[in-house]
Protein backbone atom coordinates (compact mmCIF):
# COMPACT_ATOMS: atom_id res chain seq x y z
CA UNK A 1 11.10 12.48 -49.29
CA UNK A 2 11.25 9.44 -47.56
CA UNK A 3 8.63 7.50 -45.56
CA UNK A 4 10.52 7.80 -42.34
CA UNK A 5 11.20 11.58 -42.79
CA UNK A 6 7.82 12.38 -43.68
CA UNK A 7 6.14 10.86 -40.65
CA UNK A 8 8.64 12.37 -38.12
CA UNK A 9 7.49 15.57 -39.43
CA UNK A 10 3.87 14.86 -39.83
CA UNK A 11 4.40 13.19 -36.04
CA UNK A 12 6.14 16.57 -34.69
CA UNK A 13 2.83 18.25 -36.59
CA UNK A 14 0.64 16.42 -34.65
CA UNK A 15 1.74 16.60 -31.32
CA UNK A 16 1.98 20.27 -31.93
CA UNK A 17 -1.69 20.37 -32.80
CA UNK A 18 -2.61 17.71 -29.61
CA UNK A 19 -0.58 20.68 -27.28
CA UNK A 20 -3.00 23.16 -28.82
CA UNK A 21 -5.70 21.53 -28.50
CA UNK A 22 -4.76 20.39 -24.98
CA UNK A 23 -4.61 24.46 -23.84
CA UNK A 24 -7.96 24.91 -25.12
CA UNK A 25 -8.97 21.98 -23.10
CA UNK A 26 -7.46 23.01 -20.17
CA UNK A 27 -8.76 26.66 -20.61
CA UNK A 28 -12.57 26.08 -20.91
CA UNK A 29 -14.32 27.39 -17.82
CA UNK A 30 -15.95 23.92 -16.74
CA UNK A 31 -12.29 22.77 -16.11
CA UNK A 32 -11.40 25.96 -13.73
CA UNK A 33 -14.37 24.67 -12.03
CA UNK A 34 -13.40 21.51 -11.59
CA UNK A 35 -9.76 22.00 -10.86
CA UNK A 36 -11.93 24.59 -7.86
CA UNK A 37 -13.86 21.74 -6.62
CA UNK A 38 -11.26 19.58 -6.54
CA UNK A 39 -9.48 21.81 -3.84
CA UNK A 40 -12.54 22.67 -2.11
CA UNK A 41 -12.87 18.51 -1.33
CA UNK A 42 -9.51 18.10 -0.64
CA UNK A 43 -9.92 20.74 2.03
CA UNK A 44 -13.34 19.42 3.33
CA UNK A 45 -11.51 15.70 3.18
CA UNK A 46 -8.90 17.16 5.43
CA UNK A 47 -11.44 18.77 7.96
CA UNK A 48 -13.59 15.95 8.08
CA UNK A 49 -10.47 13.97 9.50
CA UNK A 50 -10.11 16.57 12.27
CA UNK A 51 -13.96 16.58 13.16
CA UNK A 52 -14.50 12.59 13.13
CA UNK A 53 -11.17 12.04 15.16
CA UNK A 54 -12.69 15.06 17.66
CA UNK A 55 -16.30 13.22 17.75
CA UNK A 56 -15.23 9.98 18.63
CA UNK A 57 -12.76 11.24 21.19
CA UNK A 58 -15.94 13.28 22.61
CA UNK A 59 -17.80 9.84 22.55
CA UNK A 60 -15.56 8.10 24.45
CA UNK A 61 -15.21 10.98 26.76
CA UNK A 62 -19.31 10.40 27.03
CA UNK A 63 -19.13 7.24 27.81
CA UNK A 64 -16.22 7.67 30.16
CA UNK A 65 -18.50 10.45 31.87
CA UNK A 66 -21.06 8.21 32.17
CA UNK A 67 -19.30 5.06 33.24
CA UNK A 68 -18.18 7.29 36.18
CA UNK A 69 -21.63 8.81 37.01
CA UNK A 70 -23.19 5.15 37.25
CA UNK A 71 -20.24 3.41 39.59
CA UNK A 72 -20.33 6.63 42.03
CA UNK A 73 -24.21 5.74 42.05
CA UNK A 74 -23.40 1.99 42.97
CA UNK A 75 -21.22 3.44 45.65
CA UNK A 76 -23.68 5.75 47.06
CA UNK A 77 -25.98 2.90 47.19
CA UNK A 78 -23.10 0.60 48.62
CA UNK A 79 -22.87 3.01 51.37
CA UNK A 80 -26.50 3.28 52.29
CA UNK A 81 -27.02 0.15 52.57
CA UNK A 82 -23.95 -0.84 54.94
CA UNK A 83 -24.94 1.76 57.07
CA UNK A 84 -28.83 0.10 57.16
CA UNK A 85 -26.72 -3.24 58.19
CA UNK A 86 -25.18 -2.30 61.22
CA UNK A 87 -25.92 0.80 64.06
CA UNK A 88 -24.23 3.22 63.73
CA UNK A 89 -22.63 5.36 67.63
CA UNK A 90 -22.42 9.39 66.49
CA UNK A 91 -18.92 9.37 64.90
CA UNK A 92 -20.12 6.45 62.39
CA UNK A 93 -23.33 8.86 61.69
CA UNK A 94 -20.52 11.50 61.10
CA UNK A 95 -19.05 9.89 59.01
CA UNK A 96 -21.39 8.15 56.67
CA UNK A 97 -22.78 11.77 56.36
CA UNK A 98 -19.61 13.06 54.87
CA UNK A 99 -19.20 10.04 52.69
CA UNK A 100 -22.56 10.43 51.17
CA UNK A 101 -21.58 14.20 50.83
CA UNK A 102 -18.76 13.41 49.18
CA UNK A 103 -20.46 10.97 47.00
CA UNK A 104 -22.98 13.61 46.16
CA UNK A 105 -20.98 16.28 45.30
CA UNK A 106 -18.69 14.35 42.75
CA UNK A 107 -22.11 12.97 41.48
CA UNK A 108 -22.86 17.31 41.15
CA UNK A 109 -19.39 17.34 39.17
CA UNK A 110 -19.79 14.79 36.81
CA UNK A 111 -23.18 15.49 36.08
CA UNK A 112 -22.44 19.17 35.29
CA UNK A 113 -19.73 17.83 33.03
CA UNK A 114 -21.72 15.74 31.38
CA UNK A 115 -24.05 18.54 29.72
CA UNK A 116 -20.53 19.86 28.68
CA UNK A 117 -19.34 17.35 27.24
CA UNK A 118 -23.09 16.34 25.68
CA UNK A 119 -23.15 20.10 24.34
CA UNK A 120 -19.72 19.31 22.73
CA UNK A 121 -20.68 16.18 21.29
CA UNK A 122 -24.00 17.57 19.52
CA UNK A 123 -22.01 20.43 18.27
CA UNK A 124 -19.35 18.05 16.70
CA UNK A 125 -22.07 15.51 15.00
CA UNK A 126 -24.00 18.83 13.38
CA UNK A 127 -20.20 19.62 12.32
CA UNK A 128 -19.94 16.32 10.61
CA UNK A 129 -23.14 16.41 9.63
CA UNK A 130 -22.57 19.93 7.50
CA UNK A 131 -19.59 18.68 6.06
CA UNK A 132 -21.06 15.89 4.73
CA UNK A 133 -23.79 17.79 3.15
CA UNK A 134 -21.07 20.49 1.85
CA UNK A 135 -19.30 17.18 0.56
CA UNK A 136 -22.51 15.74 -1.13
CA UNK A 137 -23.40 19.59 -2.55
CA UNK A 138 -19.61 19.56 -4.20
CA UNK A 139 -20.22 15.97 -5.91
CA UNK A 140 -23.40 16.75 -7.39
CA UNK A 141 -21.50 20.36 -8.84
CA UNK A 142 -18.83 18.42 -9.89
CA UNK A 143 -20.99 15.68 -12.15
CA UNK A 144 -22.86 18.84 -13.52
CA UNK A 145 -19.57 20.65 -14.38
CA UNK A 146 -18.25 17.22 -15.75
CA UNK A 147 -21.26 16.92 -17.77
CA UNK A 148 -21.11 20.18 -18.86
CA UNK A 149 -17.05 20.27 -20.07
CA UNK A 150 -18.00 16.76 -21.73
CA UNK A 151 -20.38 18.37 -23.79
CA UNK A 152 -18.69 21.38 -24.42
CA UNK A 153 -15.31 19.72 -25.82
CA UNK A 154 -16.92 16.59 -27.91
CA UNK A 155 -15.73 18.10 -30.53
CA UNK A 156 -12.17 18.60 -29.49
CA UNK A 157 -12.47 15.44 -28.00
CA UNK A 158 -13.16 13.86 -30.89
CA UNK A 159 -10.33 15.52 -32.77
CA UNK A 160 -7.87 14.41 -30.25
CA UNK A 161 -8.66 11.33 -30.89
CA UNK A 162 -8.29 11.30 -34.16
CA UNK A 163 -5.06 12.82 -33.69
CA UNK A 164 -4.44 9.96 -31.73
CA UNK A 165 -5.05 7.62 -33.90
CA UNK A 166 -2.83 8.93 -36.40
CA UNK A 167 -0.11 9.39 -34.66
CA UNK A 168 0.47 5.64 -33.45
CA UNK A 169 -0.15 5.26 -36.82
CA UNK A 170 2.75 7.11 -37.68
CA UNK A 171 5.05 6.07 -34.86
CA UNK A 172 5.04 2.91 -37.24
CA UNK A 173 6.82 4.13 -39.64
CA UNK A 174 9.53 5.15 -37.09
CA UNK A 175 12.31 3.33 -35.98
CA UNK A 176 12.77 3.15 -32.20
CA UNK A 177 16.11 5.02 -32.40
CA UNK A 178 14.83 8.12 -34.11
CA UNK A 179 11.59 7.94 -32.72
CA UNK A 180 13.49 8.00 -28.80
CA UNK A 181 15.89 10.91 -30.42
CA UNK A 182 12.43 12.76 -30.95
CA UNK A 183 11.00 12.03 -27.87
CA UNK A 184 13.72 13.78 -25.80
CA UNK A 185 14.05 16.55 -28.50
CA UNK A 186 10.42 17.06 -28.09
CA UNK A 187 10.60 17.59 -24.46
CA UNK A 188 14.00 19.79 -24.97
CA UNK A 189 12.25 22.12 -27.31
CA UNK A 190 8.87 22.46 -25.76
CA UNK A 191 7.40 20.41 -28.81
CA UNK A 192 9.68 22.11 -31.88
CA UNK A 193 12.20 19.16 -32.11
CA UNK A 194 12.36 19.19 -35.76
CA UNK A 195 13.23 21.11 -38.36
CA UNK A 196 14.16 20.85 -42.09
CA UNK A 197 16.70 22.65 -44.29
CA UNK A 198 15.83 25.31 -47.03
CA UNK A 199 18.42 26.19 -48.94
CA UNK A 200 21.51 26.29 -46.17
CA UNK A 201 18.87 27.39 -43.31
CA UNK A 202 17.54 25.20 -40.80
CA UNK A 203 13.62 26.55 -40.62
CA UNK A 204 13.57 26.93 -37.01
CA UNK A 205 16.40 28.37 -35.41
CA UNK A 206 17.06 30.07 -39.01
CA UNK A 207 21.05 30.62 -38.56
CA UNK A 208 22.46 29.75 -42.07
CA UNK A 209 24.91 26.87 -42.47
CA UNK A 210 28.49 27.63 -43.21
CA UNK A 211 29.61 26.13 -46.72
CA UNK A 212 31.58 23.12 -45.31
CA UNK A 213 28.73 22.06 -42.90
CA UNK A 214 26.26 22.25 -45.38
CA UNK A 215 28.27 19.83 -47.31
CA UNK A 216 28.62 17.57 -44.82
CA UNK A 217 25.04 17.81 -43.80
CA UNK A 218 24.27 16.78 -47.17
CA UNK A 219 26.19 13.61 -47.43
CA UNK A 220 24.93 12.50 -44.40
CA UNK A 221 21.96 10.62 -42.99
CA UNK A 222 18.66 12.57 -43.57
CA UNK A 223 17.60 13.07 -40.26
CA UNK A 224 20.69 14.30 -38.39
CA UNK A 225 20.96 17.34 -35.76
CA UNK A 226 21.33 20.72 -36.12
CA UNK A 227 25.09 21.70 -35.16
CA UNK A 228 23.45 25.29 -33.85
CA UNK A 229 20.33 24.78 -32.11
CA UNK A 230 20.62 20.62 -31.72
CA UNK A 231 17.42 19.92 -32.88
CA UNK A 232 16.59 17.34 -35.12
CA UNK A 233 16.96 18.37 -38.65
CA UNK A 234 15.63 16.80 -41.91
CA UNK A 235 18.35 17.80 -44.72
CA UNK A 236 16.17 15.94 -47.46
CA UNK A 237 15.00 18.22 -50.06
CA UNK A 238 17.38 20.99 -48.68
CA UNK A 239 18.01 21.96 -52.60
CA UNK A 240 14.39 22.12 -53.49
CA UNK A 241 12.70 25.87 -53.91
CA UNK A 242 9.92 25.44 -51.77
């Protein structure tokens, strides 16, 4: 058989093996985990956006709140001391009196708001503050899971590389054409994108060839296509008893 042949079949071998060893991979319990703490901080990520956009807008609120609070108290004082500046006949009195009133009560309002909006405020830091524990709790889970998968699959690890190895290896001994042919096959077939002839029966999709397309199978290139299934098929050796 020849050299190109026999790696495209050794390359469809491997990748065959690399998809199993890929499921076993993906089903070890340390990578449920992970793919669980990965959502879980995804979530938290998203959350944390809402609580840090709703802190600062109570901070600025705050501040607002307390800008206020201080420029009514300049005004109050504003008032009392105009009123010490000049005498004042009985309407004036009456009227300073309802100013200061005034004054006081929206002095009463903001005030009152203020403990609202300071109650808010501590309740939206101890939110942040949670989430960011919850966040630092899901890192440390996630290195120990990590750890854990990494020493749990070294050895499949280690065989995928390998794998690896040997299949850009092989890929040499492919030309571009054939190995692009596979490549799409591959994908096409869900990894069974080759097959070879025994007999007049393509080993994969197994219907047998009728006696004229066998023949021209045969005189053919080596690595053609399967005129039933359309996979790539290797007709070399097709006349051996294997």
């Amino acid at each position: 058989m020849s050299t190109e042949s026999q790696s495209l079949l050794r390359l469809q071998e491997i990748d065959l093996e690399l998809m199993r060893l890929k499921g076993q991979l993906d089903a070890m319990p340390q990578q449920k985990k992970l793919a669980a703490i990965k959502a879980a901080k995804k979530n938290l990520a998203g959350k944390m956006k809402v609580i840090i956009g709703k802190r600062k807008d109570a901070e600025i609120d705050l501040e607002d709140n307390e800008a206020a609070h201080q420029k009514t108290e300049r005004r109050v004082s504003e008032v009392q001391s105009e009123a010490q500046g000049r005498a004042q006949d009985f309407r004036g009195v009456r009227d300073l009196e309802a100013h200061l009133t005034a004054l006081a009560k929206q002095l009463e309002k903001l005030e009152f708001k203020h403990s609202e909006l300071e109650s808010n405020l501590e309740k939206l830091l101890k939110a942040e503050q949670n989430a960011i524990d919850l966040g630092k709790r899901l890192d440390e889970e996630q290195a120990a899971q990590q750890e854990a998968y990494e020493r749990s699959s070294a050895d499949l690890m280690a065989r995928v590389r390998m794998l690896a190895a040997e299949r850009k290896a092989t890929l040499a001994n492919i030309s571009a054409d054939v190995a692009q042919r596979y490549a799409l096959a591959s994908k096409r077939f869900g990894g069974l994108a080759v097959e070879r002839l025994r007999g007049n029966m393509p080993t994969t999709c197994r219907v047998k060839l009728q006696q004229g397309i066998f023949g021209e199978l045969m005189r053919g290139p080596i690595i053609t296509e399967c005129p039933y299934c359309h996979r790539m098929l290797v007709t070399e050796g097709a006349l051996v008893d294997e």
